[in-house]
PDB file of N, CA and C in Angstrom:
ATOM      1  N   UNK A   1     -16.171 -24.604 -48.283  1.00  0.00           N
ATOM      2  CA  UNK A   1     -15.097 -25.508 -47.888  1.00  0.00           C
ATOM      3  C   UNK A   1     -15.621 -26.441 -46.809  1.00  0.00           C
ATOM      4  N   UNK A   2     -15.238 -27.733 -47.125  1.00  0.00           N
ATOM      5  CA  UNK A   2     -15.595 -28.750 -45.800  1.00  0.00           C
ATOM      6  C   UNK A   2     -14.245 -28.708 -44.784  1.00  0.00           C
ATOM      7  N   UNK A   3     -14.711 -29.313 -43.324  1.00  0.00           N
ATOM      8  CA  UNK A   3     -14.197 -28.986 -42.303  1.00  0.00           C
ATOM      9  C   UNK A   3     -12.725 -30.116 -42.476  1.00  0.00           C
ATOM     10  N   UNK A   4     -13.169 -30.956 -43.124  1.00  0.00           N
ATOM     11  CA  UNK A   4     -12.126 -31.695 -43.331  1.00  0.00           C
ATOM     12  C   UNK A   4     -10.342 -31.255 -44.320  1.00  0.00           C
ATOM     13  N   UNK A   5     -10.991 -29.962 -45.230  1.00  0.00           N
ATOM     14  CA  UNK A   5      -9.929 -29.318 -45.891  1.00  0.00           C
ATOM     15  C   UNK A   5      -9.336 -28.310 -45.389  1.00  0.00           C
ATOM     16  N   UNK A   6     -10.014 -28.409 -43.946  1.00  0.00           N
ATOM     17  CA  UNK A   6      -8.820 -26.959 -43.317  1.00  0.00           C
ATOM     18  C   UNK A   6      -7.884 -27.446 -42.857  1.00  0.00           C
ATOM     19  N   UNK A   7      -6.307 -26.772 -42.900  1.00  0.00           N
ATOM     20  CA  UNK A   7      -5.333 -26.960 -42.692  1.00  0.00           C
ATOM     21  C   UNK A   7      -5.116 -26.841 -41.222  1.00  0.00           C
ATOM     22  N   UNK A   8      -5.066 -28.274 -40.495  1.00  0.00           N
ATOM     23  CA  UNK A   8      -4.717 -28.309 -39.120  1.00  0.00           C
ATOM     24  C   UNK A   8      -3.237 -28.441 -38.842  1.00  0.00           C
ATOM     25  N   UNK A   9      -2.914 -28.345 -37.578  1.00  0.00           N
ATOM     26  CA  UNK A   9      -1.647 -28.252 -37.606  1.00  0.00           C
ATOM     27  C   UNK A   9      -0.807 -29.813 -37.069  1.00  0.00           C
ATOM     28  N   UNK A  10      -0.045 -30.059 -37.209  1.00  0.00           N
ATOM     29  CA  UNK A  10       0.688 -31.848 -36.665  1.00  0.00           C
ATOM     30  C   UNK A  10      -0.037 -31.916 -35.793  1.00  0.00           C
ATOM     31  N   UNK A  11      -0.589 -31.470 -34.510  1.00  0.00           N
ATOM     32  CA  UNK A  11      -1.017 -32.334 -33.322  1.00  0.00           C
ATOM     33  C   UNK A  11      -2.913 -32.175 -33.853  1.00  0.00           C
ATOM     34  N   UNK A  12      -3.088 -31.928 -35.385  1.00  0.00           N
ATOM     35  CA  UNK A  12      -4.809 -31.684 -35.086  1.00  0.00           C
ATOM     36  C   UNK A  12      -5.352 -30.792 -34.864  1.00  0.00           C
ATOM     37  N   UNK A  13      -4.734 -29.522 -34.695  1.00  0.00           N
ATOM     38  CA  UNK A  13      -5.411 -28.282 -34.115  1.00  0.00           C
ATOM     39  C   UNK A  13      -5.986 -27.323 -35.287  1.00  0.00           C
ATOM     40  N   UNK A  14      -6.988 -26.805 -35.119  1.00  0.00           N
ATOM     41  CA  UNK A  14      -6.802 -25.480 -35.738  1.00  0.00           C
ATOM     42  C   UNK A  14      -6.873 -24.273 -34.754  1.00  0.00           C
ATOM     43  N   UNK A  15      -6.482 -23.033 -34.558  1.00  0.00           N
ATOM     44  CA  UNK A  15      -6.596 -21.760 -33.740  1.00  0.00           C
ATOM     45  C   UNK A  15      -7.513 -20.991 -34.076  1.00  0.00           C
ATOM     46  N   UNK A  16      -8.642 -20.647 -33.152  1.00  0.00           N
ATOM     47  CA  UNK A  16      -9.713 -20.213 -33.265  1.00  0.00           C
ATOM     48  C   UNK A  16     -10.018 -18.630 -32.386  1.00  0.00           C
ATOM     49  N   UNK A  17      -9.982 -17.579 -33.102  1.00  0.00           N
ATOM     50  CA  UNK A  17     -10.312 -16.221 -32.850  1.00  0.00           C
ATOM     51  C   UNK A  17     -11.714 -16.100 -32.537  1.00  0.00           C
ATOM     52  N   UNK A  18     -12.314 -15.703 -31.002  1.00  0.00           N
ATOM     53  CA  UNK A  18     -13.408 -15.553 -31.285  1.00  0.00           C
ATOM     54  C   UNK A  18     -13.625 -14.039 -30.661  1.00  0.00           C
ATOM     55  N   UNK A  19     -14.902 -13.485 -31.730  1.00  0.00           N
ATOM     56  CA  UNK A  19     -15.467 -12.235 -31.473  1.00  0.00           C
ATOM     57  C   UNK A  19     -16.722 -11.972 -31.207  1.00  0.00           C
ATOM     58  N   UNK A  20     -16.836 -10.782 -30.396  1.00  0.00           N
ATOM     59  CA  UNK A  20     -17.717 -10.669 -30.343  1.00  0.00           C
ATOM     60  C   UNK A  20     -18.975 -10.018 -31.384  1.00  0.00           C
ATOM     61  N   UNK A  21     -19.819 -10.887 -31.820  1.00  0.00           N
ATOM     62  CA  UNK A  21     -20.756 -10.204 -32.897  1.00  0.00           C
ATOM     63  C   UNK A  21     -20.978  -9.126 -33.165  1.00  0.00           C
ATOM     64  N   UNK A  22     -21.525  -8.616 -31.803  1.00  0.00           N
ATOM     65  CA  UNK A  22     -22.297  -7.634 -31.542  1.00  0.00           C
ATOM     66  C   UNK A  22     -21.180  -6.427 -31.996  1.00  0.00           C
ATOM     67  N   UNK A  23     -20.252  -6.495 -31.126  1.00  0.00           N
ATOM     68  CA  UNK A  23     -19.573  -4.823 -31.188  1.00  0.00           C
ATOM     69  C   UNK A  23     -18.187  -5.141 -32.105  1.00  0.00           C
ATOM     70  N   UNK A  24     -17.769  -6.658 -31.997  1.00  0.00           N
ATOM     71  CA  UNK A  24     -16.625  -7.191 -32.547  1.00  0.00           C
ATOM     72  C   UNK A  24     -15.033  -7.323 -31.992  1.00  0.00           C
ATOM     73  N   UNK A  25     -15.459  -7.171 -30.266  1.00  0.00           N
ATOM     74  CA  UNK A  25     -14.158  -7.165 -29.572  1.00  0.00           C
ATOM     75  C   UNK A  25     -13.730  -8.543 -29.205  1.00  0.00           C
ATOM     76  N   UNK A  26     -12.586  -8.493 -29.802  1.00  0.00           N
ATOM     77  CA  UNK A  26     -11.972 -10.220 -29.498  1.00  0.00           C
ATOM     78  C   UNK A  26     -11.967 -10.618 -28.051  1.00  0.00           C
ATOM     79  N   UNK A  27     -12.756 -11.952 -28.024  1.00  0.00           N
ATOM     80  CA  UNK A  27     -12.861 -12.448 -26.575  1.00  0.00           C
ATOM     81  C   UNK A  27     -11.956 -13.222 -26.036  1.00  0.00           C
ATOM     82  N   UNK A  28     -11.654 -14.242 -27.128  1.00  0.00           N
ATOM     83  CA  UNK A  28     -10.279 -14.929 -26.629  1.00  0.00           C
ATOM     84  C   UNK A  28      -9.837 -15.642 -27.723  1.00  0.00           C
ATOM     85  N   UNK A  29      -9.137 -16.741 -27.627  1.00  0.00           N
ATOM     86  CA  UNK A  29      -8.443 -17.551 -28.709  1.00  0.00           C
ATOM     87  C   UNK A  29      -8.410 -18.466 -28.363  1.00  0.00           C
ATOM     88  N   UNK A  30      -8.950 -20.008 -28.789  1.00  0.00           N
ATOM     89  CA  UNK A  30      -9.036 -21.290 -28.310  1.00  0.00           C
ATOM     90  C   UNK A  30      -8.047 -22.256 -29.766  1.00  0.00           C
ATOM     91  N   UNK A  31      -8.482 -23.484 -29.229  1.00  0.00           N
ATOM     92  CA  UNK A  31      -7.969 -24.489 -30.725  1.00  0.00           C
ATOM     93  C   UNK A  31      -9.250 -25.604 -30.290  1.00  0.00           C
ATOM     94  N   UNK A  32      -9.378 -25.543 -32.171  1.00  0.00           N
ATOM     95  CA  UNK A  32     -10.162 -26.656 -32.201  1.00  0.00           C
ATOM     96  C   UNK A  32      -9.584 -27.809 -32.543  1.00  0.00           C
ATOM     97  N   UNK A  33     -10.025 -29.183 -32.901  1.00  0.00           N
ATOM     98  CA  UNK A  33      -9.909 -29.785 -33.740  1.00  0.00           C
ATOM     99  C   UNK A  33     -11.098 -30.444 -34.852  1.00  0.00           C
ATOM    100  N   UNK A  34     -11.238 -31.028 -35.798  1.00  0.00           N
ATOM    101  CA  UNK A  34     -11.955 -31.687 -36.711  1.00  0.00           C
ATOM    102  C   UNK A  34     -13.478 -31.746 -36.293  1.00  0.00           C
ATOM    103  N   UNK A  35     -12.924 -32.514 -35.104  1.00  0.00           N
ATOM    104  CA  UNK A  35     -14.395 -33.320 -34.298  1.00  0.00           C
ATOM    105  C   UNK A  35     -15.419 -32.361 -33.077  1.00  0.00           C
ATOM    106  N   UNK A  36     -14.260 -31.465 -32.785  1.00  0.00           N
ATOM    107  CA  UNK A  36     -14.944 -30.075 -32.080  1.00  0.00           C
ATOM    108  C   UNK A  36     -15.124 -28.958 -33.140  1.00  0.00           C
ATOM    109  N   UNK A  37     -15.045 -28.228 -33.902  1.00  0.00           N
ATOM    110  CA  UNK A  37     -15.776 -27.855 -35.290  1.00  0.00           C
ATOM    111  C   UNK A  37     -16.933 -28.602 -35.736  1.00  0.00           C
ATOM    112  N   UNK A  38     -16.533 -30.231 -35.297  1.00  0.00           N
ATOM    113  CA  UNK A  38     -17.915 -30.076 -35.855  1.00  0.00           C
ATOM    114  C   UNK A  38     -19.068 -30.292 -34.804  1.00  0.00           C
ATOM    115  N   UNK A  39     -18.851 -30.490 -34.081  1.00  0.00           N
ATOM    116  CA  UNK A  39     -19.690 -30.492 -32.368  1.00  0.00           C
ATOM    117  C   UNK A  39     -19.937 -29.106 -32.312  1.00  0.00           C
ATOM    118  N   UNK A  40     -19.477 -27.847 -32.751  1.00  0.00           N
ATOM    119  CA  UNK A  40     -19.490 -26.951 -32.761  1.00  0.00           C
ATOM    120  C   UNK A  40     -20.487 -26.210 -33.443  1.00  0.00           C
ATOM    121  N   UNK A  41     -20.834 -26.858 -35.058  1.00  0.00           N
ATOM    122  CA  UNK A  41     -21.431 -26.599 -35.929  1.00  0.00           C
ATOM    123  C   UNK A  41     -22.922 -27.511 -35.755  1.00  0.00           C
ATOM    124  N   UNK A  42     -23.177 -28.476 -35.108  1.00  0.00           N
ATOM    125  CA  UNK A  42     -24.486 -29.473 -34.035  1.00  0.00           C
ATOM    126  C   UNK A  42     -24.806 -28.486 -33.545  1.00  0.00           C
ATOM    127  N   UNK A  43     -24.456 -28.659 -32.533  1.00  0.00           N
ATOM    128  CA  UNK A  43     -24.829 -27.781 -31.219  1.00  0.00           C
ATOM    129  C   UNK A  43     -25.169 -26.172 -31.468  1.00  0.00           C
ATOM    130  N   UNK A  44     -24.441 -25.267 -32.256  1.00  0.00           N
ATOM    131  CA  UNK A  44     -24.474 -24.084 -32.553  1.00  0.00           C
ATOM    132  C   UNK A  44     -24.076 -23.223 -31.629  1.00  0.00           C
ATOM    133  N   UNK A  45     -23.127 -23.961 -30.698  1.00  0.00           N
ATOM    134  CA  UNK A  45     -22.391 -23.284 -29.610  1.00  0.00           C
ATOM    135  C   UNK A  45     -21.114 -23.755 -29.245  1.00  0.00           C
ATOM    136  N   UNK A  46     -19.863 -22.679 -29.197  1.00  0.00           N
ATOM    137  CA  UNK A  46     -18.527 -23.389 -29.041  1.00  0.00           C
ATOM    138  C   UNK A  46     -18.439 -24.592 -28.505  1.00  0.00           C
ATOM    139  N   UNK A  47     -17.434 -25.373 -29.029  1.00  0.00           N
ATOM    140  CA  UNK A  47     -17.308 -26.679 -28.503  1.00  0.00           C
ATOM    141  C   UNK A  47     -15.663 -26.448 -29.243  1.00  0.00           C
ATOM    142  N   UNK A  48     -14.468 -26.936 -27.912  1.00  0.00           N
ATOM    143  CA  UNK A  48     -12.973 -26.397 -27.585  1.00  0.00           C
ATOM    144  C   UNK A  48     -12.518 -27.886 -27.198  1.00  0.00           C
ATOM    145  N   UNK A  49     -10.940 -27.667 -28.326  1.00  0.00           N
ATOM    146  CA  UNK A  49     -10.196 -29.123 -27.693  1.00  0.00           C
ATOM    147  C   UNK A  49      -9.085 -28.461 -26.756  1.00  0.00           C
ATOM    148  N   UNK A  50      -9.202 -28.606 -24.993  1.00  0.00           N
ATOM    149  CA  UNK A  50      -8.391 -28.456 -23.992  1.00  0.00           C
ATOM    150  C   UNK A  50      -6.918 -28.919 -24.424  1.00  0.00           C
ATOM    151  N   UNK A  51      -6.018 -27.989 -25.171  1.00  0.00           N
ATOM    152  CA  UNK A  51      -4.771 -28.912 -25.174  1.00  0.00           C
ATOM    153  C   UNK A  51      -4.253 -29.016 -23.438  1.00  0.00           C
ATOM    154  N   UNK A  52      -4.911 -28.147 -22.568  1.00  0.00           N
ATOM    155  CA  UNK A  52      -3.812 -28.342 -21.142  1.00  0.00           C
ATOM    156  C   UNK A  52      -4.656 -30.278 -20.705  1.00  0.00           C
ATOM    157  N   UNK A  53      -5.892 -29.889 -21.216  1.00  0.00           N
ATOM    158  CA  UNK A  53      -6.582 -31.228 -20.335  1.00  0.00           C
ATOM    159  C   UNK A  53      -6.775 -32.416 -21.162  1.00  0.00           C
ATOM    160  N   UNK A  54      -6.662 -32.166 -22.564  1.00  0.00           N
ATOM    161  CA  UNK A  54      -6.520 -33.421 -23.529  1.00  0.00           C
ATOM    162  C   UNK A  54      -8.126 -34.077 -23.341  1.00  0.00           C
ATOM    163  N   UNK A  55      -8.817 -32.731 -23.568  1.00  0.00           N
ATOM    164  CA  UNK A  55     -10.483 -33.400 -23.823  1.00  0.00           C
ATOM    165  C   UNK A  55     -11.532 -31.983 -24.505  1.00  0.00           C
ATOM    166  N   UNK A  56     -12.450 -32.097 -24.586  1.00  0.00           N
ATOM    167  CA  UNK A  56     -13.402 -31.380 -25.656  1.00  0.00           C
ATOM    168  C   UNK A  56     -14.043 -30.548 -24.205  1.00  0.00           C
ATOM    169  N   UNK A  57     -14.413 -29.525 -24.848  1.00  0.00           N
ATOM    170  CA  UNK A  57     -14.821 -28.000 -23.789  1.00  0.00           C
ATOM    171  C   UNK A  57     -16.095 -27.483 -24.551  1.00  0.00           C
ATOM    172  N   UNK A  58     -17.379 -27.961 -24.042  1.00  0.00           N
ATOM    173  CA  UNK A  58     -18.249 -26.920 -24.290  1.00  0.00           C
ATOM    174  C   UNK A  58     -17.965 -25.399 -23.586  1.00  0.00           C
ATOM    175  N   UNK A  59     -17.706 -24.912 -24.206  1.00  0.00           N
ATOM    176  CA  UNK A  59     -17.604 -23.232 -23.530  1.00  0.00           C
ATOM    177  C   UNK A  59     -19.125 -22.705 -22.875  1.00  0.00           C
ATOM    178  N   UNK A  60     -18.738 -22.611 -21.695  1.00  0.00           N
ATOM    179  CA  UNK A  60     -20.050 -22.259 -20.626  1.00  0.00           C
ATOM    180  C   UNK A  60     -21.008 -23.710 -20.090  1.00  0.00           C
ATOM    181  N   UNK A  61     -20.465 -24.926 -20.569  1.00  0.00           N
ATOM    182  CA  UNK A  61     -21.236 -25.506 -19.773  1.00  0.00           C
ATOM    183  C   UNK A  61     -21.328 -26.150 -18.247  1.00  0.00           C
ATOM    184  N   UNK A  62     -20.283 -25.254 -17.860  1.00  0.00           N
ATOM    185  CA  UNK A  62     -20.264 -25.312 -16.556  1.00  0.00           C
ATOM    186  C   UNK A  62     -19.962 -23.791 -15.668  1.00  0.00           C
ATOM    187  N   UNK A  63     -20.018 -23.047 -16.073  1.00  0.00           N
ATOM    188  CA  UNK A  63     -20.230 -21.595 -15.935  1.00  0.00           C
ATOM    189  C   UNK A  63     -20.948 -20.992 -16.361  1.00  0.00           C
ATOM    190  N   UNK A  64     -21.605 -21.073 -17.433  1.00  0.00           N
ATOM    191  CA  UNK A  64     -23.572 -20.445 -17.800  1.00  0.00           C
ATOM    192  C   UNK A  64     -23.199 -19.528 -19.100  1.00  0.00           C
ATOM    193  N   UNK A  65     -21.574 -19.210 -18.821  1.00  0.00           N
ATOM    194  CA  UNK A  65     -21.234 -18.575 -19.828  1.00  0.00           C
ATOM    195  C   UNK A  65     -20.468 -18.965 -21.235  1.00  0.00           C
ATOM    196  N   UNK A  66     -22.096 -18.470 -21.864  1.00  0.00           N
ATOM    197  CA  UNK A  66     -22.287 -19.917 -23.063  1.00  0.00           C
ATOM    198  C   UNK A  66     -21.104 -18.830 -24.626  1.00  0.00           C
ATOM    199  N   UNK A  67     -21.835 -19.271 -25.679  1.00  0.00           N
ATOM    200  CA  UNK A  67     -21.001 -18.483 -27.028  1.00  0.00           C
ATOM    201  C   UNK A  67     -21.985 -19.034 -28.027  1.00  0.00           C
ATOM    202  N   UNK A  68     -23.043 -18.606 -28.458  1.00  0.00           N
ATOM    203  CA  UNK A  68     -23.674 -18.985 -29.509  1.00  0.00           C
ATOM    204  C   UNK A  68     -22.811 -18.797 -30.817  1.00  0.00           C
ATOM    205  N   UNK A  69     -22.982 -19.484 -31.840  1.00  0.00           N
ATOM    206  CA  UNK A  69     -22.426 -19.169 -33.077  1.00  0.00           C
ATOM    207  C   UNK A  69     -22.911 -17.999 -33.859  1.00  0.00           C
ATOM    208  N   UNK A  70     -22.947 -17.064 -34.165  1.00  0.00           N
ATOM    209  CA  UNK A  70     -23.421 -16.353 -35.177  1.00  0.00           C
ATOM    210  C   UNK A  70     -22.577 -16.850 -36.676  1.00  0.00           C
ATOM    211  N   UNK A  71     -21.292 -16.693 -37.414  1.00  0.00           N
ATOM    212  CA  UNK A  71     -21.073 -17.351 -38.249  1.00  0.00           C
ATOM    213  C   UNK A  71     -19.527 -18.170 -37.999  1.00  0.00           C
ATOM    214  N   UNK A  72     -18.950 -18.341 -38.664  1.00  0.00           N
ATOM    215  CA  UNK A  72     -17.616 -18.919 -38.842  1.00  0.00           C
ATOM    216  C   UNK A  72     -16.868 -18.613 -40.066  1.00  0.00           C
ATOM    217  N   UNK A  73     -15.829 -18.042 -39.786  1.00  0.00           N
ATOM    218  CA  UNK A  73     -15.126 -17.555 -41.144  1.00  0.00           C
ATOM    219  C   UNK A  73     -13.405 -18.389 -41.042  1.00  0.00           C
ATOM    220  N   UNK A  74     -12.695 -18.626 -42.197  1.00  0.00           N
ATOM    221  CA  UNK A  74     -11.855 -18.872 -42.021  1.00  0.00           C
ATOM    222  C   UNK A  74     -10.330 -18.331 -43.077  1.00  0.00           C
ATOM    223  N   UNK A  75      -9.694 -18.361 -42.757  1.00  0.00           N
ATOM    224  CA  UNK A  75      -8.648 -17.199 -43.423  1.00  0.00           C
ATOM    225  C   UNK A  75      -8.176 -17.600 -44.636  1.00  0.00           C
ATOM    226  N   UNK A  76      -7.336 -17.041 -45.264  1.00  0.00           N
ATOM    227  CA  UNK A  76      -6.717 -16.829 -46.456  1.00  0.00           C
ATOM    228  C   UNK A  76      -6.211 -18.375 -46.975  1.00  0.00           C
ATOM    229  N   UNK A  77      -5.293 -18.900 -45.958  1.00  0.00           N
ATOM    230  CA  UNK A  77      -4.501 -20.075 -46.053  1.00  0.00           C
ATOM    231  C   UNK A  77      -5.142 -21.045 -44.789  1.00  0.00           C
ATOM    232  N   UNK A  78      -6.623 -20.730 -44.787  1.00  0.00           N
ATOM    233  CA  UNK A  78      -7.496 -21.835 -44.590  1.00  0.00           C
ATOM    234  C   UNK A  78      -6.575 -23.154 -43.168  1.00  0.00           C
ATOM    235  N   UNK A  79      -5.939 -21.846 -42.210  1.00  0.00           N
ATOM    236  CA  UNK A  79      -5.244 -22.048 -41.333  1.00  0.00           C
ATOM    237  C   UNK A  79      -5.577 -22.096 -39.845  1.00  0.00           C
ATOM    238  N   UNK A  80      -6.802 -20.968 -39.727  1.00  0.00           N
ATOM    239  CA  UNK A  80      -6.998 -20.046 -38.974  1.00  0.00           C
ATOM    240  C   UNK A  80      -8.693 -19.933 -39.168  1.00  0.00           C
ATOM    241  N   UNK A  81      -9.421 -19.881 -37.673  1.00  0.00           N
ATOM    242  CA  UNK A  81     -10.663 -19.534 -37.705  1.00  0.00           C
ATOM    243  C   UNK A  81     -10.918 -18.348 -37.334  1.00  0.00           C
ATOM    244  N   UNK A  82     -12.086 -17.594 -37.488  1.00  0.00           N
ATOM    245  CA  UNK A  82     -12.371 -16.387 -36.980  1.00  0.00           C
ATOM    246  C   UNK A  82     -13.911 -16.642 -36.400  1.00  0.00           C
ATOM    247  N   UNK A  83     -14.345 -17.067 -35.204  1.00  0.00           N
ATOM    248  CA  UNK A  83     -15.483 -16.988 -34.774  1.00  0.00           C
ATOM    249  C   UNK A  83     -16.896 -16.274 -34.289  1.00  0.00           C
ATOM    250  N   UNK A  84     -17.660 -15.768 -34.885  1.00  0.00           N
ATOM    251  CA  UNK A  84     -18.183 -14.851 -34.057  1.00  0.00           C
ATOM    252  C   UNK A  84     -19.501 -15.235 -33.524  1.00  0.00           C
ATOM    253  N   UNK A  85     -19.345 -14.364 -31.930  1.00  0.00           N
ATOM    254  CA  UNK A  85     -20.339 -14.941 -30.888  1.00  0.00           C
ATOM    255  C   UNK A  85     -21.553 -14.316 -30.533  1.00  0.00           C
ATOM    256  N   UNK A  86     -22.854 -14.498 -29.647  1.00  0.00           N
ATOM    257  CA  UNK A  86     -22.929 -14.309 -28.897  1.00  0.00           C
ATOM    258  C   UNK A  86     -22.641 -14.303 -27.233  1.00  0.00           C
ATOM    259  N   UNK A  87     -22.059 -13.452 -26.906  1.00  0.00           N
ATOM    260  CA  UNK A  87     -21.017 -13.807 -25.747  1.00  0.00           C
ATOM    261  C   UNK A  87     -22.293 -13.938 -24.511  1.00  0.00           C
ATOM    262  N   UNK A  88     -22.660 -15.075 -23.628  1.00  0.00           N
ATOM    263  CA  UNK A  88     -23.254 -14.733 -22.501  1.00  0.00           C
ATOM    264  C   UNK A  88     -22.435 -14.973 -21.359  1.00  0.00           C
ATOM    265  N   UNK A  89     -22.325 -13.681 -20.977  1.00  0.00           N
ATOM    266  CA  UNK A  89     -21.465 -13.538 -19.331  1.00  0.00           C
ATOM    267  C   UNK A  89     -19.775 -13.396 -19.562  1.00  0.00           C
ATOM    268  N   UNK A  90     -19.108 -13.580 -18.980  1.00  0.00           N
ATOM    269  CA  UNK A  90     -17.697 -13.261 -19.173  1.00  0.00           C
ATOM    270  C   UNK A  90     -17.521 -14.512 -20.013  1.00  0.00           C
ATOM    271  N   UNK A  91     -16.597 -13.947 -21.209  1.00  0.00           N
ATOM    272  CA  UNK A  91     -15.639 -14.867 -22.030  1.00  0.00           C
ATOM    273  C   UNK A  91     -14.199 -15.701 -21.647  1.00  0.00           C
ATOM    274  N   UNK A  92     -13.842 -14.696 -20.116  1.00  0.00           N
ATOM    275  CA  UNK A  92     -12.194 -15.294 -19.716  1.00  0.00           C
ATOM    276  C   UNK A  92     -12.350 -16.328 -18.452  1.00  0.00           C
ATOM    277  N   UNK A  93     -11.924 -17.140 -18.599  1.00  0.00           N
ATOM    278  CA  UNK A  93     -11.777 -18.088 -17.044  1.00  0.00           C
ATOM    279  C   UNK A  93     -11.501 -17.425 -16.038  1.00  0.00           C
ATOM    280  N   UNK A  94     -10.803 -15.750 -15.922  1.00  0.00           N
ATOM    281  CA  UNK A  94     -10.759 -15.268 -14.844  1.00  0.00           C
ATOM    282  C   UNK A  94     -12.074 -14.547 -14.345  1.00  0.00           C
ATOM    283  N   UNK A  95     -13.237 -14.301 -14.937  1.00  0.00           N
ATOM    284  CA  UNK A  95     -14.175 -13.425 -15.057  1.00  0.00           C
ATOM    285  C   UNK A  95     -14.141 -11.951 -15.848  1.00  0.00           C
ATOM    286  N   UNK A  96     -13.551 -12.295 -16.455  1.00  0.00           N
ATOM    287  CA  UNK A  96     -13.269 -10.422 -17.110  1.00  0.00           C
ATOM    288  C   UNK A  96     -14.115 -11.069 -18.414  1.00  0.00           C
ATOM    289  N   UNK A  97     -14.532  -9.994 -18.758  1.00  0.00           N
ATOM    290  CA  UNK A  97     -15.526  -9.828 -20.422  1.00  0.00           C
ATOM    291  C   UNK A  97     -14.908 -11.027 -21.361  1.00  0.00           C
ATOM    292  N   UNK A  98     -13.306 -10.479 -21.431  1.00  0.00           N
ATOM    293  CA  UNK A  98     -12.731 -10.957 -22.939  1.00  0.00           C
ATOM    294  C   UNK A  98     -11.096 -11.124 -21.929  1.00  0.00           C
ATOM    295  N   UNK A  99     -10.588 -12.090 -22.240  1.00  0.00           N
ATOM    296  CA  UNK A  99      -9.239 -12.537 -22.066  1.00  0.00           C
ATOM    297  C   UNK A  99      -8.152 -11.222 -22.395  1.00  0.00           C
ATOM    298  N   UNK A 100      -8.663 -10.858 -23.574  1.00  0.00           N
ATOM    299  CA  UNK A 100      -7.312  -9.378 -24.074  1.00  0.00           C
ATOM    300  C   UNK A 100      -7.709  -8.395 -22.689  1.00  0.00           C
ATOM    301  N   UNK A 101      -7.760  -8.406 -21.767  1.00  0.00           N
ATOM    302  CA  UNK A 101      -7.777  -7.361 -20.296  1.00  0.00           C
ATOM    303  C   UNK A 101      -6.428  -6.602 -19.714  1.00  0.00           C
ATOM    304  N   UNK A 102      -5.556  -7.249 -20.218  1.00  0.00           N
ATOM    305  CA  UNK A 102      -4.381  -6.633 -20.050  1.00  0.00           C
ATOM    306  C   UNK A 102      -3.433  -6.242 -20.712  1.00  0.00           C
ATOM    307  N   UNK A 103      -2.639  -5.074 -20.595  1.00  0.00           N
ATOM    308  CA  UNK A 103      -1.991  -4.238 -21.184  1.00  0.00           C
ATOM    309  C   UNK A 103      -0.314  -4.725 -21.427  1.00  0.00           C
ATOM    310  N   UNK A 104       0.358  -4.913 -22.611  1.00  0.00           N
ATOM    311  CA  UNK A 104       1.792  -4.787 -22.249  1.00  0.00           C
ATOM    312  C   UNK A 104       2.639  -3.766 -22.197  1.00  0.00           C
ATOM    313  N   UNK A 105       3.639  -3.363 -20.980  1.00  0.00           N
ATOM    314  CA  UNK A 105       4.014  -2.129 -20.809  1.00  0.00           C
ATOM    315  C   UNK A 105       5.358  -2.157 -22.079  1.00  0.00           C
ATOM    316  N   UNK A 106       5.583  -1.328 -22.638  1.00  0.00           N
ATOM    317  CA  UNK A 106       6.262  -0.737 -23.705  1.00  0.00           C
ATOM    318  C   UNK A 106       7.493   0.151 -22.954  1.00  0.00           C
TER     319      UNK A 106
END
């Protein structure tokens, strides 16, 4: 499938799951769009459209903590990405491994 037939959503987005390769623990969840997929697929390292900042996010290039590509998969209804990484250094803007760090109490 080309990047152009995945189903983005009205504002351009697609939602992007990324994991970790190695062991396969979800690190976080970003959105791409068109033009970062494919900056993504260049480079061979995440590249994120900021909906808070309304601009393109190499992941780690200003924190060291990079995300190599290992592959890219995408779902059923070609809606939805599933990314998987090499994770270097923490995956969350707070410093924790992976964004899922916290628990909801039940």
């Amino acid at each position: 499938m080309d990047i152009k037939d995945l189903k983005y959503d009205a504002n351009g987005l697609i939602p992007a799951i990324i994991q970790d390769a190695a062991n396969g623990d979800v690190l976080m969840v970003a959105y791409m769009n068109e033009e970062s997929l494919r900056r993504t697929l260049e480079l061979g390292e995440t590249v994120y459209w900021s909906r808070s900042r309304q601009e393109f996010w190499h992941k780690g290039e200003t924190s060291g903590h990079t995300q190599k590509v290992s592959e890219i998969r995408y779902d059923c209804d070609a809606d939805a990405l599933l990314i998987k990484v090499e994770q270097e250094g923490a995956a969350c803007h707070t410093g924790e491994r992976t964004c899922f760090f916290r628990t909801l109490d039940q």
